[in-house]
PDB file of N, CA and C in Angstrom:
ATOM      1  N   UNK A   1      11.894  -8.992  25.644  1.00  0.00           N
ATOM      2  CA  UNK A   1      13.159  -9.576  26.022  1.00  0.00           C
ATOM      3  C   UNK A   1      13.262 -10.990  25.447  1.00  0.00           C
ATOM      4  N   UNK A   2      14.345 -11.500  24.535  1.00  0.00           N
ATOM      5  CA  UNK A   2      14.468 -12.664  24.061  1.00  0.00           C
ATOM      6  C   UNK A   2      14.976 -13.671  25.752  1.00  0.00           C
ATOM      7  N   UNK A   3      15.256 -14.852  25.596  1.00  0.00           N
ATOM      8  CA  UNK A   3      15.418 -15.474  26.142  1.00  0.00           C
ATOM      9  C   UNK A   3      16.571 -15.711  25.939  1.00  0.00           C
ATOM     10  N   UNK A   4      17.611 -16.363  26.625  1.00  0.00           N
ATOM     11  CA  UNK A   4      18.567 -16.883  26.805  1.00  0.00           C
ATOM     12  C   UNK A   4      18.801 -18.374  25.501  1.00  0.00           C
ATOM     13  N   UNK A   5      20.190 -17.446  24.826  1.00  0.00           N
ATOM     14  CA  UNK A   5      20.271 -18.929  24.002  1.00  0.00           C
ATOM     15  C   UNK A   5      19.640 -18.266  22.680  1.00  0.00           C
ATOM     16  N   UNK A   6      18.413 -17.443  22.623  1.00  0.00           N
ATOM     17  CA  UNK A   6      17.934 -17.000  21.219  1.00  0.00           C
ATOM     18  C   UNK A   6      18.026 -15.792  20.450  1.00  0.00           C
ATOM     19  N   UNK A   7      18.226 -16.032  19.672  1.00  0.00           N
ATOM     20  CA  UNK A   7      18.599 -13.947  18.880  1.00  0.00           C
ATOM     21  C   UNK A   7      17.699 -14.267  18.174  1.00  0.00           C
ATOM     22  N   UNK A   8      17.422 -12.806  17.938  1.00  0.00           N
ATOM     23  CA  UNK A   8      15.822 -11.945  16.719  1.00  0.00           C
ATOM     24  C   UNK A   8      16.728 -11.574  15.101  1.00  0.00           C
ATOM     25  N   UNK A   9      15.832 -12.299  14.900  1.00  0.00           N
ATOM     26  CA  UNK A   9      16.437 -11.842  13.264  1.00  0.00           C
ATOM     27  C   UNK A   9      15.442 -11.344  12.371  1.00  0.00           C
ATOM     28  N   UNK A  10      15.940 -10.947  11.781  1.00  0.00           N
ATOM     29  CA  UNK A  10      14.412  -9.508  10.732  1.00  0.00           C
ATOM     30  C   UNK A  10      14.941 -10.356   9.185  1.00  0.00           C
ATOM     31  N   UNK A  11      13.941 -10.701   8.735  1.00  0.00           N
ATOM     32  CA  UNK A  11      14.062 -11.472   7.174  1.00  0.00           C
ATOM     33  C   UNK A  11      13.810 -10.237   6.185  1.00  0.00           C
ATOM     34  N   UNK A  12      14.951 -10.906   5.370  1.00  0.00           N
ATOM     35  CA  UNK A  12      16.030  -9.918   4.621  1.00  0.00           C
ATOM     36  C   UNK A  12      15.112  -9.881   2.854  1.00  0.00           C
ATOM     37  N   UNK A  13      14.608 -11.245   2.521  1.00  0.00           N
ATOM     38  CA  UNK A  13      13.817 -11.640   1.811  1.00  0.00           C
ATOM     39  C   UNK A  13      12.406 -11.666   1.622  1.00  0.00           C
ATOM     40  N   UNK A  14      11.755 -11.645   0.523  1.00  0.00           N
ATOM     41  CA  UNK A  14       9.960 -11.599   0.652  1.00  0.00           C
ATOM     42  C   UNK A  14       9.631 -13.254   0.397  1.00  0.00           C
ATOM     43  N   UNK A  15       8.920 -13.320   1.111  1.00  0.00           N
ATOM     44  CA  UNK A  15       8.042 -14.318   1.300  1.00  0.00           C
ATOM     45  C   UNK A  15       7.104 -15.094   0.135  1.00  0.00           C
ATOM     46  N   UNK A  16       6.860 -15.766  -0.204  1.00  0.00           N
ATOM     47  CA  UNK A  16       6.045 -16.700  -0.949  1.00  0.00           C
ATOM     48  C   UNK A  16       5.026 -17.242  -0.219  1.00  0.00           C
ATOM     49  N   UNK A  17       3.653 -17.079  -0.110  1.00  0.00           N
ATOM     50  CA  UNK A  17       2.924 -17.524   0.232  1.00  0.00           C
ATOM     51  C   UNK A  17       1.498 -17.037  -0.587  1.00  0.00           C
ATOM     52  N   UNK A  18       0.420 -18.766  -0.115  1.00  0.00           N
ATOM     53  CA  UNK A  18      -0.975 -18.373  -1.106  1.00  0.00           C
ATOM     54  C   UNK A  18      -1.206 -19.163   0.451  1.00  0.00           C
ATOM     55  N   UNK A  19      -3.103 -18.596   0.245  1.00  0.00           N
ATOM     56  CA  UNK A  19      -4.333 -19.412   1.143  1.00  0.00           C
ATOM     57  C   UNK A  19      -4.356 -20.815   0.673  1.00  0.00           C
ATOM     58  N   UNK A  20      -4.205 -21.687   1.967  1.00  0.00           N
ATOM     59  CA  UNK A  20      -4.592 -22.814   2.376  1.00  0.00           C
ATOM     60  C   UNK A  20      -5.906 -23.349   2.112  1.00  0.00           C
ATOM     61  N   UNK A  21      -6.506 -24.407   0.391  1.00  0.00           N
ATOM     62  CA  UNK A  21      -7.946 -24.484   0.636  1.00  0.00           C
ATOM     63  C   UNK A  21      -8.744 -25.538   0.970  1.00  0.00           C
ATOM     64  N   UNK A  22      -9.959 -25.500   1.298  1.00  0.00           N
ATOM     65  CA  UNK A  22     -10.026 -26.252   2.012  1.00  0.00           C
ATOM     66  C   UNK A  22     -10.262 -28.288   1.293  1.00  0.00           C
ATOM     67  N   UNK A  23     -10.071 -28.758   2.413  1.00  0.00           N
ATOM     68  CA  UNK A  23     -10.002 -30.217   1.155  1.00  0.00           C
ATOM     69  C   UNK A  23      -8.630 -30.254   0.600  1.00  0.00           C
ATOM     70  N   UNK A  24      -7.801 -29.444   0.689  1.00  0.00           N
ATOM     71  CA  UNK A  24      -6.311 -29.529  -0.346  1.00  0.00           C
ATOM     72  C   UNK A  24      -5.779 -30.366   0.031  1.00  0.00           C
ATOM     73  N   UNK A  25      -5.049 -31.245  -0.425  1.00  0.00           N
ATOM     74  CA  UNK A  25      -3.876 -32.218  -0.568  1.00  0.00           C
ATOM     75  C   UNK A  25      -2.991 -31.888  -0.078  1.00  0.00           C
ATOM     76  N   UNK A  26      -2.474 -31.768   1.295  1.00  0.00           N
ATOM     77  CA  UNK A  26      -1.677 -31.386   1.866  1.00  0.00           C
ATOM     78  C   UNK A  26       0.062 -32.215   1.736  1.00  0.00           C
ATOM     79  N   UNK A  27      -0.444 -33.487   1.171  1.00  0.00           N
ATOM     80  CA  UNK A  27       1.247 -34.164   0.895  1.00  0.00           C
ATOM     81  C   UNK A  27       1.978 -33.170   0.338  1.00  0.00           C
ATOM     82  N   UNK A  28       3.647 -33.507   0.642  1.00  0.00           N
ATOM     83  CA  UNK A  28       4.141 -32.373   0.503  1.00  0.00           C
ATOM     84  C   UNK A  28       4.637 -30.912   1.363  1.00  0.00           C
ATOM     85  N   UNK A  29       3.769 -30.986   2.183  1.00  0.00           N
ATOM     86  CA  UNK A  29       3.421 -29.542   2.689  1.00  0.00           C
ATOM     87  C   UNK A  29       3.705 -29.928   4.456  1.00  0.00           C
ATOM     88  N   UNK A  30       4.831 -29.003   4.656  1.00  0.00           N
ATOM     89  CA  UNK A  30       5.125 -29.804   6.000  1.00  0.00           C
ATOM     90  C   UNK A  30       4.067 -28.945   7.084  1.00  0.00           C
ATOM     91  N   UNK A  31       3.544 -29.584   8.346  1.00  0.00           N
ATOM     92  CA  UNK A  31       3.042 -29.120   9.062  1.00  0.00           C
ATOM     93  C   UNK A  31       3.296 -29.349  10.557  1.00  0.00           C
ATOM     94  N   UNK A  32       3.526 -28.305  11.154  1.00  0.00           N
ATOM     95  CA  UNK A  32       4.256 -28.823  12.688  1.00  0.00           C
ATOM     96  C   UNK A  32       3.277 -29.427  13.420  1.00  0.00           C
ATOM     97  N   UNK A  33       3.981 -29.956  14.572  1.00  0.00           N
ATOM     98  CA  UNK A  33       3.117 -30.962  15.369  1.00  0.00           C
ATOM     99  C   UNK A  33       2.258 -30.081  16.054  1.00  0.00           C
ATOM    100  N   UNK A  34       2.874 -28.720  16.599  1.00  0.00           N
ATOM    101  CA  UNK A  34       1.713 -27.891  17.331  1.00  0.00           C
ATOM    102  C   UNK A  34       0.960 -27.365  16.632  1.00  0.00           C
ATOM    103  N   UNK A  35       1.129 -26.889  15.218  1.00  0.00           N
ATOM    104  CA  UNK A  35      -0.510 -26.518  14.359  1.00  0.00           C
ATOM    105  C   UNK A  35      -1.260 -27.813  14.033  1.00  0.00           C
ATOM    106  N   UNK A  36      -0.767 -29.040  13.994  1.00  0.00           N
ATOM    107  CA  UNK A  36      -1.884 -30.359  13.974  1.00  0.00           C
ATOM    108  C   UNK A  36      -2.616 -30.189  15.159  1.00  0.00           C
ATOM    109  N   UNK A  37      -2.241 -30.113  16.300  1.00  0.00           N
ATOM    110  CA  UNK A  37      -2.628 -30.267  17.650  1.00  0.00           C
ATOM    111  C   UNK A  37      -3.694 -29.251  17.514  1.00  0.00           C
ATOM    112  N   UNK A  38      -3.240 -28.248  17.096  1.00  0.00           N
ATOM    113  CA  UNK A  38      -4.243 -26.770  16.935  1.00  0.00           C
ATOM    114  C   UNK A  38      -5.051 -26.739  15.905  1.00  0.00           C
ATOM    115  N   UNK A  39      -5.486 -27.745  15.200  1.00  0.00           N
ATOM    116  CA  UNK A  39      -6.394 -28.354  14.221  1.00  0.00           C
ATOM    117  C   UNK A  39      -6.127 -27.821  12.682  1.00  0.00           C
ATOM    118  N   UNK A  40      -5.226 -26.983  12.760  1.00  0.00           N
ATOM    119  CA  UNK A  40      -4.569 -26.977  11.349  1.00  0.00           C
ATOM    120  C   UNK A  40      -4.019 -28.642  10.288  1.00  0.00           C
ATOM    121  N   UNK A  41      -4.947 -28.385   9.043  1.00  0.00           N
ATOM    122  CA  UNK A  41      -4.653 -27.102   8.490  1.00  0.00           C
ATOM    123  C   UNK A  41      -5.921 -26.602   8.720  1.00  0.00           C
ATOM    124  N   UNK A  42      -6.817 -25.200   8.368  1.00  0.00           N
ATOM    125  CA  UNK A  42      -7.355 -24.372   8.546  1.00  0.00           C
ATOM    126  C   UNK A  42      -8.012 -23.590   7.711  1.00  0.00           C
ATOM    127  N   UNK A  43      -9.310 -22.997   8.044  1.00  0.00           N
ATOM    128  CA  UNK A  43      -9.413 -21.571   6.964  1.00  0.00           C
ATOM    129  C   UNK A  43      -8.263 -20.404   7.932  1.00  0.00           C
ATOM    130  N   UNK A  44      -8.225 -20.201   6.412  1.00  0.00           N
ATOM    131  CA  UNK A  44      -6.863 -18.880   7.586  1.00  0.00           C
ATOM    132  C   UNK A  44      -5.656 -18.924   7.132  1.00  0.00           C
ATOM    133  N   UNK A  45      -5.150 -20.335   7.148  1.00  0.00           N
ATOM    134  CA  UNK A  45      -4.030 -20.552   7.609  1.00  0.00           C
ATOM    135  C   UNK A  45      -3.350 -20.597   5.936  1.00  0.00           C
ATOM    136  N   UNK A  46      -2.058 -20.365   5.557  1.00  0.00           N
ATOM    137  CA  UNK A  46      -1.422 -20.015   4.586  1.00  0.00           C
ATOM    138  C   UNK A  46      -0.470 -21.040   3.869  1.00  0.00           C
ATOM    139  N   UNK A  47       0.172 -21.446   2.680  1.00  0.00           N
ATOM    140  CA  UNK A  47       0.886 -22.147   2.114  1.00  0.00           C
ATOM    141  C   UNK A  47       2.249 -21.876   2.103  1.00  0.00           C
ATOM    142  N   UNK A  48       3.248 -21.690   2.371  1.00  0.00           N
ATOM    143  CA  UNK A  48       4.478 -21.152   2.126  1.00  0.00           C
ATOM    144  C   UNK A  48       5.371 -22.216   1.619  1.00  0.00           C
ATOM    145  N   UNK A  49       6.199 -20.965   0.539  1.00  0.00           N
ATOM    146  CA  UNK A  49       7.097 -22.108  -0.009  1.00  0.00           C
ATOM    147  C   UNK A  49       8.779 -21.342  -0.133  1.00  0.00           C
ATOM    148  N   UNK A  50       9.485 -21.728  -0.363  1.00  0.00           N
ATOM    149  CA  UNK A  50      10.726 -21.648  -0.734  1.00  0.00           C
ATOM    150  C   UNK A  50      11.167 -21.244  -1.998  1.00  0.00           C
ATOM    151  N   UNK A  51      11.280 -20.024  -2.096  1.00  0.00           N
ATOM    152  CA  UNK A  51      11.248 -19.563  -3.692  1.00  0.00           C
ATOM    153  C   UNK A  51      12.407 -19.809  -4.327  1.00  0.00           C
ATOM    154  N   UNK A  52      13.753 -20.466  -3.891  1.00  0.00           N
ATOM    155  CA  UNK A  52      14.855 -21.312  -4.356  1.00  0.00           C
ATOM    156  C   UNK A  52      14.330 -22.608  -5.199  1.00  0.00           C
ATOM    157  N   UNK A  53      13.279 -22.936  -4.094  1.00  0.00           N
ATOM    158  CA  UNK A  53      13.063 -24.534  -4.182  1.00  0.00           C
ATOM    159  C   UNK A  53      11.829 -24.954  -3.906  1.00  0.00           C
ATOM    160  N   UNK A  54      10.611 -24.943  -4.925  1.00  0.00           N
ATOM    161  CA  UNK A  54       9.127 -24.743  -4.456  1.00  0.00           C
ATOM    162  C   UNK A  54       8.186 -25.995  -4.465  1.00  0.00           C
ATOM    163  N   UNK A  55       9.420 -27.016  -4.052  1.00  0.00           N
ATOM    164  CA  UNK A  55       8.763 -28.070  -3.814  1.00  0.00           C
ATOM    165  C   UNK A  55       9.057 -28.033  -2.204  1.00  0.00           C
ATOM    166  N   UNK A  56       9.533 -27.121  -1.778  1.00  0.00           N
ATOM    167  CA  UNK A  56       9.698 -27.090   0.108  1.00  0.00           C
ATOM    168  C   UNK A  56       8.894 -25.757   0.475  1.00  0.00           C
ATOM    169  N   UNK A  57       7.609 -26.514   0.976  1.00  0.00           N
ATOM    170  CA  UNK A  57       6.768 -25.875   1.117  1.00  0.00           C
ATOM    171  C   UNK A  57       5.636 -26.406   2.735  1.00  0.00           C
ATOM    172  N   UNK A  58       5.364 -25.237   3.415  1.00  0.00           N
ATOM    173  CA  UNK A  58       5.260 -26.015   4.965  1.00  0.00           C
ATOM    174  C   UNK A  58       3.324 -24.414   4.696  1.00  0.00           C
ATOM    175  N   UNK A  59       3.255 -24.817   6.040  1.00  0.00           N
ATOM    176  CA  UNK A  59       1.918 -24.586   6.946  1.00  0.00           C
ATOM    177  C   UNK A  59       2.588 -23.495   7.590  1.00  0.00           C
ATOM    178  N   UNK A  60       1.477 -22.508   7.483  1.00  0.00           N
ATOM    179  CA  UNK A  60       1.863 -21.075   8.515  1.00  0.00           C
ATOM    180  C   UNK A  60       0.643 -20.655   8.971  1.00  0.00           C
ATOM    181  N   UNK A  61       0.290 -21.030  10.208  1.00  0.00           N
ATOM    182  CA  UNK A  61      -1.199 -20.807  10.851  1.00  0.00           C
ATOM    183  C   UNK A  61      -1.464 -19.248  10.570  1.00  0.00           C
ATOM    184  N   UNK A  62      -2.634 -19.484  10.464  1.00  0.00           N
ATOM    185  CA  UNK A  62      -3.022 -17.860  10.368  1.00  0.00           C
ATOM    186  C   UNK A  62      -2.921 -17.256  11.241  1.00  0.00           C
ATOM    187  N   UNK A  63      -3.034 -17.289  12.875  1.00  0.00           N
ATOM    188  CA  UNK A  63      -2.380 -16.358  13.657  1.00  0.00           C
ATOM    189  C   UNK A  63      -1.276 -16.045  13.551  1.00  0.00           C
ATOM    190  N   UNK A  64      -0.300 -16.889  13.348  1.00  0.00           N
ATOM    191  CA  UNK A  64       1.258 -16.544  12.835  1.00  0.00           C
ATOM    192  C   UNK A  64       1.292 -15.632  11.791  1.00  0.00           C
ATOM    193  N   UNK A  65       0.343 -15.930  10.767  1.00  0.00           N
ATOM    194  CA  UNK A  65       0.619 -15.369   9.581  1.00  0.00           C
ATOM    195  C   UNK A  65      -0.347 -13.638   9.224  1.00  0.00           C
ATOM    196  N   UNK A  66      -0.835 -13.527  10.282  1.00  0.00           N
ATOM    197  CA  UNK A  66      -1.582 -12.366  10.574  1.00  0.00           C
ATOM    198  C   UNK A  66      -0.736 -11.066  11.607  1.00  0.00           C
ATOM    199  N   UNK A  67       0.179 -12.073  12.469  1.00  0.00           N
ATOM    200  CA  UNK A  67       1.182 -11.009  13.247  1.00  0.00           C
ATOM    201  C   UNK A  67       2.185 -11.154  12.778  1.00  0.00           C
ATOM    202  N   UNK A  68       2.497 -11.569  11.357  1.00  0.00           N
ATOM    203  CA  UNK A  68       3.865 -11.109  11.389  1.00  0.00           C
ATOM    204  C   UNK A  68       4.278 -11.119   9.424  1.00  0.00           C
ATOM    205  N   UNK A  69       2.959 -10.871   8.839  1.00  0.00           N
ATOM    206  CA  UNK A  69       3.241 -10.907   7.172  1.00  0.00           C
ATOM    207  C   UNK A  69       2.686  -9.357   6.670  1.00  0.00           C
ATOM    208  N   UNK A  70       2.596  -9.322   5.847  1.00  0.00           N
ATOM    209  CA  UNK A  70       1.469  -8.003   5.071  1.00  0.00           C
ATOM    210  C   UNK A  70       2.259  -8.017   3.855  1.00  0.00           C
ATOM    211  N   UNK A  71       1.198  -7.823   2.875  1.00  0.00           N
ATOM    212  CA  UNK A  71       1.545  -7.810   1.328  1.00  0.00           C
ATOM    213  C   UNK A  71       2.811  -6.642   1.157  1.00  0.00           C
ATOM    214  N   UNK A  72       3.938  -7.464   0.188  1.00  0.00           N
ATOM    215  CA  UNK A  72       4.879  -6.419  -0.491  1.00  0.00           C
ATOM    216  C   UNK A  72       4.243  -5.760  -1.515  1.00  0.00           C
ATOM    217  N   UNK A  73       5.119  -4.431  -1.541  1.00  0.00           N
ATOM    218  CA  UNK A  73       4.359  -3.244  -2.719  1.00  0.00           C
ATOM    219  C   UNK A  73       5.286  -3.931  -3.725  1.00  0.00           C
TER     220      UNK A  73
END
């Protein structure tokens, strides 16, 4: 059950993403305040970018990115 106020949306587009390594230079690369908190960045955790525009490119924890990605054919 969503919550009040939020709708589910199913992405229409494929994804851009590579592994996060370790030591990387993260400038650039946005990362939310709750994966800092959660010690990201990470082994695990993934690069994503904006395939319009691939200088907008953020942090996708690997639990996130384990329930909800899998390689396109």
């Amino acid at each position: 059950m969503t919550e009040p106020g939020w709708t589910k949306y199913r992405r229409s587009r494929i994804a851009e993403l590579r592994p996060c390594q370790p030591g990387e230079d993260m400038i650039g690369i946005s990362i939310s305040e709750a994966d800092r908190k959660a010690g990201s960045p990470k082994p695990g955790d993934m690069i994503a970018r904006n395939p319009a525009n691939h200088a907008d490119q953020w942090l996708v924890a690997a639990a996130y990115f384990a329930a909800n990605f899998e390689p396109a054919e």
